[in-house]
N, C-alpha and C. Protein backbone atom coordinates (compact mmCIF):
# COMPACT_ATOMS: atom_id res chain seq x y z
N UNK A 1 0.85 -1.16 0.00
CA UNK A 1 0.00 0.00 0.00
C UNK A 1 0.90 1.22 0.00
N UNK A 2 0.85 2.28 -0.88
CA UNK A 2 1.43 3.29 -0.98
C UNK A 2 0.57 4.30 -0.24
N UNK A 3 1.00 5.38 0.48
CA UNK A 3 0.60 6.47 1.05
C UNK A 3 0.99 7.68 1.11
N UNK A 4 0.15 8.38 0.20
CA UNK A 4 0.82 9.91 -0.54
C UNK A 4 0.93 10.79 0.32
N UNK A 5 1.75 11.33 0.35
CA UNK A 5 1.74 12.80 1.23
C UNK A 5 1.67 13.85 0.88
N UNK A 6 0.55 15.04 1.72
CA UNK A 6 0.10 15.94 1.30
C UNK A 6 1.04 16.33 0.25
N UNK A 7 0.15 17.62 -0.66
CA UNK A 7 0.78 18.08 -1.74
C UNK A 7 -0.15 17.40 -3.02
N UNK A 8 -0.72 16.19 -2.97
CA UNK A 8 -1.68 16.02 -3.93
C UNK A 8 -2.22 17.34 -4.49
N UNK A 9 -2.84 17.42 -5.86
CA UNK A 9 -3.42 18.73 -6.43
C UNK A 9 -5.03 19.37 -5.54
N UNK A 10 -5.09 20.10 -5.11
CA UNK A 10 -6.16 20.35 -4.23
C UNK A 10 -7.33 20.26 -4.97
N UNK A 11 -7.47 20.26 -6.24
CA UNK A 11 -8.66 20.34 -6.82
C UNK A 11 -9.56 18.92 -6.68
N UNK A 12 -8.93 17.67 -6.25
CA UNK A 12 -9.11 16.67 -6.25
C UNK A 12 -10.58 16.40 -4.87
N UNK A 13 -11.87 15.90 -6.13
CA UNK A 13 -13.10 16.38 -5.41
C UNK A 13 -13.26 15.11 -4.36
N UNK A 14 -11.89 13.65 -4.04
CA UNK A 14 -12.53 12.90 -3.35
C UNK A 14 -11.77 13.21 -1.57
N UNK A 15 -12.55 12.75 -0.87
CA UNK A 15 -12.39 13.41 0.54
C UNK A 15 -11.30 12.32 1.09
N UNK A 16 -11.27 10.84 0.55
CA UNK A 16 -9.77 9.74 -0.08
C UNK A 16 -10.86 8.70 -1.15
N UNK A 17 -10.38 8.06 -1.05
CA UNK A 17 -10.46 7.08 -2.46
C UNK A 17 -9.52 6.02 -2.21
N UNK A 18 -10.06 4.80 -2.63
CA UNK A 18 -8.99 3.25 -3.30
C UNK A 18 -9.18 3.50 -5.14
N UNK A 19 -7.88 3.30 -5.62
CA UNK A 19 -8.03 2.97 -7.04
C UNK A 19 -7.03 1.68 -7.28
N UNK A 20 -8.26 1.14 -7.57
CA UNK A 20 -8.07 -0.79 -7.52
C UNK A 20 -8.56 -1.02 -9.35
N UNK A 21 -7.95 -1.40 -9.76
CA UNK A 21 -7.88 -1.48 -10.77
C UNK A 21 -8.00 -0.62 -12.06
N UNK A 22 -9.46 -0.37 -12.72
CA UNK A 22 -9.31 0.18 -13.41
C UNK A 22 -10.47 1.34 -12.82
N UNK A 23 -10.64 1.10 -11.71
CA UNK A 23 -11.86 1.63 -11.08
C UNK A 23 -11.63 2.85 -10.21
N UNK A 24 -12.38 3.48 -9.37
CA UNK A 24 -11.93 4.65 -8.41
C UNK A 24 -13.04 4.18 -7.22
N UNK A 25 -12.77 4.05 -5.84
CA UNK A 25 -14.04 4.15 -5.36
C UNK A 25 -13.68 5.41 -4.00
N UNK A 26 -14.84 5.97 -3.68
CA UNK A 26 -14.73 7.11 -2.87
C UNK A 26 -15.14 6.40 -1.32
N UNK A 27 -14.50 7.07 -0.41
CA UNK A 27 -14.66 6.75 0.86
C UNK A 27 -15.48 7.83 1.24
N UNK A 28 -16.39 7.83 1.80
CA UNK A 28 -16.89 8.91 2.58
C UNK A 28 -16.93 9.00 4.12
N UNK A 29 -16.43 9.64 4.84
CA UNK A 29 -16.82 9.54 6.87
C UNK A 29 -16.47 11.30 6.72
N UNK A 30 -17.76 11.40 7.16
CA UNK A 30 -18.05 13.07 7.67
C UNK A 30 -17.91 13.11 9.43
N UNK A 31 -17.89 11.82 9.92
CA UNK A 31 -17.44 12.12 11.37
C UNK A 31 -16.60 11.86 12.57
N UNK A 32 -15.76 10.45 11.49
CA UNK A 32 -14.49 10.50 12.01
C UNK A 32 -13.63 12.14 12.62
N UNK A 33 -13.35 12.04 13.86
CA UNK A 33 -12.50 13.50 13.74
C UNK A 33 -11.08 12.95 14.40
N UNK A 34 -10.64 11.57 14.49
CA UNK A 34 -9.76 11.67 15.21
C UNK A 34 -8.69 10.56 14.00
N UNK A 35 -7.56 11.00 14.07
CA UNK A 35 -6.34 9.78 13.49
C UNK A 35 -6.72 8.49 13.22
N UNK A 36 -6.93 8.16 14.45
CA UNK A 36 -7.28 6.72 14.87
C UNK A 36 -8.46 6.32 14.00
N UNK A 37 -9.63 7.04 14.27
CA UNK A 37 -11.27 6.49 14.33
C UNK A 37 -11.00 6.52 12.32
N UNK A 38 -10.28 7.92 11.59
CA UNK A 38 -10.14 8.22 10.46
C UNK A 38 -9.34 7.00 10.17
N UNK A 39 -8.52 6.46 10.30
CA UNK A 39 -8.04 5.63 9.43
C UNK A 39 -8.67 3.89 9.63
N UNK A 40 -9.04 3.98 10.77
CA UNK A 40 -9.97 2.69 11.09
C UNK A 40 -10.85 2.67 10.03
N UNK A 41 -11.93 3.92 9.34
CA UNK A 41 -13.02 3.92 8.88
C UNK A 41 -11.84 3.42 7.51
N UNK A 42 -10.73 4.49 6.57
CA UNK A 42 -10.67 3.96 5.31
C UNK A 42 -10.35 1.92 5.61
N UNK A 43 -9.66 1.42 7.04
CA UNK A 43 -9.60 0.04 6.60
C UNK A 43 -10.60 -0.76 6.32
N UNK A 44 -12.08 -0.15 7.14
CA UNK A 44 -13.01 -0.96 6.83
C UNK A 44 -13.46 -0.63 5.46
N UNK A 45 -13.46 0.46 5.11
CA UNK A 45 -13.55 0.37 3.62
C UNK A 45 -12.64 -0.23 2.70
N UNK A 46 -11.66 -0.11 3.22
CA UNK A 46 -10.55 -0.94 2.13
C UNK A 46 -10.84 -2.65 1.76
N UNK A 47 -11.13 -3.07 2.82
CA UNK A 47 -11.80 -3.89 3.18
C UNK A 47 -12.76 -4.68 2.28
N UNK A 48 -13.58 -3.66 1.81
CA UNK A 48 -14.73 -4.30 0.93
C UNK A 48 -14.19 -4.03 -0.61
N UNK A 49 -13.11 -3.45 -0.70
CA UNK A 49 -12.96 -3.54 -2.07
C UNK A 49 -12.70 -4.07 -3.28
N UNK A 50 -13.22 -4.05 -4.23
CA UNK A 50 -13.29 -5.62 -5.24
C UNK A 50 -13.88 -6.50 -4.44
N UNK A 51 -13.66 -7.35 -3.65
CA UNK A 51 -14.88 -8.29 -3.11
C UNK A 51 -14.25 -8.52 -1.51
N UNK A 52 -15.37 -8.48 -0.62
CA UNK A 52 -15.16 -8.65 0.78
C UNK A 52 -14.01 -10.22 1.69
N UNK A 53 -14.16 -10.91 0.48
CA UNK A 53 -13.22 -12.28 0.14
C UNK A 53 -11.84 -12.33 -0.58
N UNK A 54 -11.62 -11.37 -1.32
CA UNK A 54 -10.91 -11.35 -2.32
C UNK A 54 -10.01 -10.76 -1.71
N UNK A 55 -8.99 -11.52 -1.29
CA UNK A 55 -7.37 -10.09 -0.39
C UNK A 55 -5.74 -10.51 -1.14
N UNK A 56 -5.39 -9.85 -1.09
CA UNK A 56 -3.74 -10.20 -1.55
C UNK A 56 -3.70 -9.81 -2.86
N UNK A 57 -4.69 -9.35 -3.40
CA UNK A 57 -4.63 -8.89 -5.05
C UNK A 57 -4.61 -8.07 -5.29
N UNK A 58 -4.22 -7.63 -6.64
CA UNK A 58 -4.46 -6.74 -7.74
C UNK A 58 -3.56 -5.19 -6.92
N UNK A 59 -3.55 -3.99 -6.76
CA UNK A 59 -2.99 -3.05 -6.55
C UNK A 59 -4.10 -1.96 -5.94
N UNK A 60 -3.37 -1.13 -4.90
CA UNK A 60 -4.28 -0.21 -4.30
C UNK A 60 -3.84 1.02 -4.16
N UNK A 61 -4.03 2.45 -4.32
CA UNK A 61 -3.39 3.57 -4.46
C UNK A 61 -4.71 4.49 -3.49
N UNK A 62 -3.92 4.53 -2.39
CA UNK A 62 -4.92 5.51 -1.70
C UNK A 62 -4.59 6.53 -1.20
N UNK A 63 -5.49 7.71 -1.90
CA UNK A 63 -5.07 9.03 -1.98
C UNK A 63 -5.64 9.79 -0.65
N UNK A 64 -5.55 10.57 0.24
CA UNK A 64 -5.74 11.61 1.40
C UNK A 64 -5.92 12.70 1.40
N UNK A 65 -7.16 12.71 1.16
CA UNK A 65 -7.25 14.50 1.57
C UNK A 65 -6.52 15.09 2.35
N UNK A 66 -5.94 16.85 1.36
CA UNK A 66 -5.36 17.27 2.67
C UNK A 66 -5.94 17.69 3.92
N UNK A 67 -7.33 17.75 3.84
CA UNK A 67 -7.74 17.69 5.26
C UNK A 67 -7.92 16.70 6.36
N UNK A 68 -8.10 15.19 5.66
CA UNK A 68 -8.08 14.12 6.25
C UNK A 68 -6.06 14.17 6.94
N UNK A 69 -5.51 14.33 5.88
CA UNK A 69 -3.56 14.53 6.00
C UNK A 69 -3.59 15.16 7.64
N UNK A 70 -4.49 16.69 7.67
CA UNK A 70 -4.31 17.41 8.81
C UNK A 70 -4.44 16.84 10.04
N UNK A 71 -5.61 15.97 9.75
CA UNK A 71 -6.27 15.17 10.67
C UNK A 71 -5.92 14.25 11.88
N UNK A 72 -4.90 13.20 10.56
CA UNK A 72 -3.59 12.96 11.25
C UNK A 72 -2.60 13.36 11.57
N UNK A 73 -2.17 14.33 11.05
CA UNK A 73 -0.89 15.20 11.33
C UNK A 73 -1.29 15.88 13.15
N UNK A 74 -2.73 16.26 13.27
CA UNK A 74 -3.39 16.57 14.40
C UNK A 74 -2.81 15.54 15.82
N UNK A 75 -3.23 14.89 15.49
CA UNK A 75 -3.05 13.77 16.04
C UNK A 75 -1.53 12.86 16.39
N UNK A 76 -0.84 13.18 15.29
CA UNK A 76 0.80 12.79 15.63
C UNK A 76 0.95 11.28 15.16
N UNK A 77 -0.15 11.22 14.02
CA UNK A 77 0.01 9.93 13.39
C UNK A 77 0.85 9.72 12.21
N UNK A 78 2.09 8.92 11.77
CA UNK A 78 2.86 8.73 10.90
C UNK A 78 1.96 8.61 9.73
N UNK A 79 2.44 8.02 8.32
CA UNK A 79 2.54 7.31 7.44
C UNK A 79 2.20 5.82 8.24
N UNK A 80 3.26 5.55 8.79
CA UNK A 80 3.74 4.20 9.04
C UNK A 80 2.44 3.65 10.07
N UNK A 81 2.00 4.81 10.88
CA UNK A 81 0.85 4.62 12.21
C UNK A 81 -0.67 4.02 11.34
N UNK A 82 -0.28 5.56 10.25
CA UNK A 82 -1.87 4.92 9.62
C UNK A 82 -1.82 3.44 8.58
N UNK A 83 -1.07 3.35 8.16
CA UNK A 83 -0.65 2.35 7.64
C UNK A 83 -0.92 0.63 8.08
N UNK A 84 -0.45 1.32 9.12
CA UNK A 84 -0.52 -0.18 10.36
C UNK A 84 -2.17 -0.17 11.06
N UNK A 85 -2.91 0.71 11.04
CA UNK A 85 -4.08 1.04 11.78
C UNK A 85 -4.98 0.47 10.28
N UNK A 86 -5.03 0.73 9.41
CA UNK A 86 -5.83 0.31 8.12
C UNK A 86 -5.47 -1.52 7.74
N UNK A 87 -4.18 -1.41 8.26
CA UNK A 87 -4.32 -2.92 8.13
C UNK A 87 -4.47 -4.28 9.30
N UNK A 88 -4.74 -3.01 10.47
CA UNK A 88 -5.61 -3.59 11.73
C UNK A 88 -7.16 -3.80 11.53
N UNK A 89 -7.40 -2.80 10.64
CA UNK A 89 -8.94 -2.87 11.03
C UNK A 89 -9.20 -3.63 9.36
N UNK A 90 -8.70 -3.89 8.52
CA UNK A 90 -9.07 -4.24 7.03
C UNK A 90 -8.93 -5.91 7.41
N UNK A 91 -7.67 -6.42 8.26
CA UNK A 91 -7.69 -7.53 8.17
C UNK A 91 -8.43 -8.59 8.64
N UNK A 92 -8.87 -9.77 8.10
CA UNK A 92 -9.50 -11.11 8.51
C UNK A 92 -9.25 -12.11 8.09
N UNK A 93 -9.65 -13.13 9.03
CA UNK A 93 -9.82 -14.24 9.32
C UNK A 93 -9.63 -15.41 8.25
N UNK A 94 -8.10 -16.09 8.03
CA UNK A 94 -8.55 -17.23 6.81
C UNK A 94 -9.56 -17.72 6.65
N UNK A 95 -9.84 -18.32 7.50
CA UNK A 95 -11.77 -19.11 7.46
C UNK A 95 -12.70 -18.29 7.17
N UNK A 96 -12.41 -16.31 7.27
CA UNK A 96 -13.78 -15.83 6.67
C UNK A 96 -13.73 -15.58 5.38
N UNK A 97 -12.11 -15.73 4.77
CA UNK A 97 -12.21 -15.55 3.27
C UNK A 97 -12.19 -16.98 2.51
N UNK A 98 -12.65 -17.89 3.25
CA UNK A 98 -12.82 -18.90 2.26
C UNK A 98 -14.45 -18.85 1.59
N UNK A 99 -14.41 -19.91 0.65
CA UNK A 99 -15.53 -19.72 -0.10
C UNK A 99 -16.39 -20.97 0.95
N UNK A 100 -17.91 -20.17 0.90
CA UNK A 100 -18.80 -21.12 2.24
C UNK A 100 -20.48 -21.03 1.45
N UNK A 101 -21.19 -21.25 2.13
CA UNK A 101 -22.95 -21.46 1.41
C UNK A 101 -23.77 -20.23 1.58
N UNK A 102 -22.83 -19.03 1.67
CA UNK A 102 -23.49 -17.76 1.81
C UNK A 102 -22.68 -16.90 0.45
N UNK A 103 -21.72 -17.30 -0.31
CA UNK A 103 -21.22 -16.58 -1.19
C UNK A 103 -20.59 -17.53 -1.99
N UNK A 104 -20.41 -17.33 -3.35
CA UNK A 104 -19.93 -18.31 -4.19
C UNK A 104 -17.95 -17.49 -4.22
N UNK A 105 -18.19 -16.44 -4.21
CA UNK A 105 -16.21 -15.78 -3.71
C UNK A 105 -16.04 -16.71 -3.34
N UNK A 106 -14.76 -16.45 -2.73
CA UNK A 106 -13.79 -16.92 -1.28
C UNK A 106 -12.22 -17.39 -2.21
N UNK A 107 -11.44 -17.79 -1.04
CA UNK A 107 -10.15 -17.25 -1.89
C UNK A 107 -9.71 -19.52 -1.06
N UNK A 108 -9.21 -20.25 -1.61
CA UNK A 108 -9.06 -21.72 -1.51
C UNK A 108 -7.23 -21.96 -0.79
N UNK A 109 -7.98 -22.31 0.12
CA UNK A 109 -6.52 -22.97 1.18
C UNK A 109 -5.31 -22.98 0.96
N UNK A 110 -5.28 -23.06 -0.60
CA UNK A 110 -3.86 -23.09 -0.80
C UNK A 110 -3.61 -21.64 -1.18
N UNK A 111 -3.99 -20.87 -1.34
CA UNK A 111 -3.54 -19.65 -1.41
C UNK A 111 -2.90 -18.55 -0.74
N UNK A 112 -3.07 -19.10 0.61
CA UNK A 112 -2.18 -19.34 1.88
C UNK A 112 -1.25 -20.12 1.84
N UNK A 113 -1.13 -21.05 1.09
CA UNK A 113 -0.05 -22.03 1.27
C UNK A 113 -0.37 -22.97 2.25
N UNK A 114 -1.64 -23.55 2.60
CA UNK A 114 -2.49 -24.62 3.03
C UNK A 114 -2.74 -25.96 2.25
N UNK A 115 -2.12 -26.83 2.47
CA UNK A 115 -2.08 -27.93 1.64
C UNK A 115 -2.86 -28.97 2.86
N UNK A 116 -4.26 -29.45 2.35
CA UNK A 116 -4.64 -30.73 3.08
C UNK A 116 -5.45 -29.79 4.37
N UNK A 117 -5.83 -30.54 5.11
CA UNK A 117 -7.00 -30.20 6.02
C UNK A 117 -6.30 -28.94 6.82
N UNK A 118 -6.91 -27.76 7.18
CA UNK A 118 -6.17 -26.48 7.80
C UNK A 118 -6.79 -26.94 9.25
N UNK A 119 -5.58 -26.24 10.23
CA UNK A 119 -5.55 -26.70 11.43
C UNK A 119 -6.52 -25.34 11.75
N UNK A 120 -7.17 -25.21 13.48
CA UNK A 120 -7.95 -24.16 13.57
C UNK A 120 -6.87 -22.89 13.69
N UNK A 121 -5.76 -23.53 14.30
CA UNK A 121 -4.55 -22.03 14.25
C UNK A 121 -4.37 -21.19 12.60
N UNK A 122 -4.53 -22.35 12.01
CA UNK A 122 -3.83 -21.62 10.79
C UNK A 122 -5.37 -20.70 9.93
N UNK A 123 -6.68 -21.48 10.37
CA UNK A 123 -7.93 -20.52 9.80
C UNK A 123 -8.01 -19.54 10.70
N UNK A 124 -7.50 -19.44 11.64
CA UNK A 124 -7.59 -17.88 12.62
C UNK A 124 -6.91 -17.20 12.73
N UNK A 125 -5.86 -17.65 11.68
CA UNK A 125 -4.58 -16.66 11.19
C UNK A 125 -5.34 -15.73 11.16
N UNK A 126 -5.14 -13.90 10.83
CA UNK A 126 -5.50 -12.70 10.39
C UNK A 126 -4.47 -12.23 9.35
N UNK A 127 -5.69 -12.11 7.98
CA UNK A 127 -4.52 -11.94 6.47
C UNK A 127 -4.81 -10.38 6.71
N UNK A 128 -3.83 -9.43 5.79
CA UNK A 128 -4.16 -8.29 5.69
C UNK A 128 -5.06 -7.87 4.41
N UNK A 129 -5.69 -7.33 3.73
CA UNK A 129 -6.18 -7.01 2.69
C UNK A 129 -5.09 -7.04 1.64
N UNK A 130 -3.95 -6.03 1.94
CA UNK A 130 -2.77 -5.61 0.88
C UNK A 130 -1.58 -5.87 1.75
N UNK A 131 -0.75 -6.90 1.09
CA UNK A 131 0.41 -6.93 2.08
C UNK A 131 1.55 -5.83 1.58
C-alpha cells in the first residue's frame, strides 16, 4: 500500500479514495475527527474492495485528503501509524475468506499455502487485505 503525502493537487473532489484497478471508489466519513477512528473507517472500507473475500490482489493507491492529512498530522500519526491502523482494522480471518454457502467468492486454502485439512490455528490466522 502506498501512502501519498500531502501536496496532492487540491482540486481533487474525493475526501480519499482506493483505485483498484481500473476503477476509483470514494470513501466517505463526515465524522471520524480523530487519526485513529479516520483511518480505522478507510480500513473498513478498504476492506470491501473488489470483493469482501478477495485479499492479496491486484494493486491499491490511496489518496488523502489534505484535510483528512491534517487530521492525522493533528493527532501525531505517521505514514507508518496509519498504515498499520488500516491494516488492523481491514484484516481477517482465513476461514472468513474462504468460499462457504453464503457466497460463491472466497479465496481456496492453498492460497495461503495450506495444503490438506487447515488446522484451527492456521484458519484464525489474520490476512491483511494488501500486504
Amino acid at each position: 500500500m502506498q501512502i501519498r503525502e500531502p501536496g496532492c493537487a487540491r482540486s481533487c473532489a474525493y475526501r480519499a479514495c482506493f483505485r483498484t484497478g481500473r476503477r476509483r471508489a470514494q470513501v466517505t466519513d463526515q465524522t471520524s475527527r480523530s487519526g485513529r477512528l479516520l483511518a480505522g473507517s478507510l480500513g473498513a472500507a478498504l476492506a470491501a474492495c473488489g470483493h469482501p473475500k478477495f485479499y492479496r490482489y491486484g494493486e491499491v493507491l490511496l489518496v488523502i485528503s489534505p484535510e483528512h492529512a491534517d487530521a492525522f498530522k493533528h493527532d501525531g500519526f505517521s505514514k507508518a501509524q496509519v498504515r498499520s491502523r488500516i491494516q488492523e482494522v481491514s484484516a481477517k480471518r482465513i476461514r472468513d475468506l474462504l468460499p462457504d454457502n453464503e457466497t460463491g467468492e472466497g479465496m481456496p486454502l492453498a492460497s495461503f499455502g495450506i495444503t490438506g485439512r487447515a488446522t484451527e490455528a492456521q484458519l484464525n490466522q489474520r490476512i491483511e487485505k494488501v500486504p
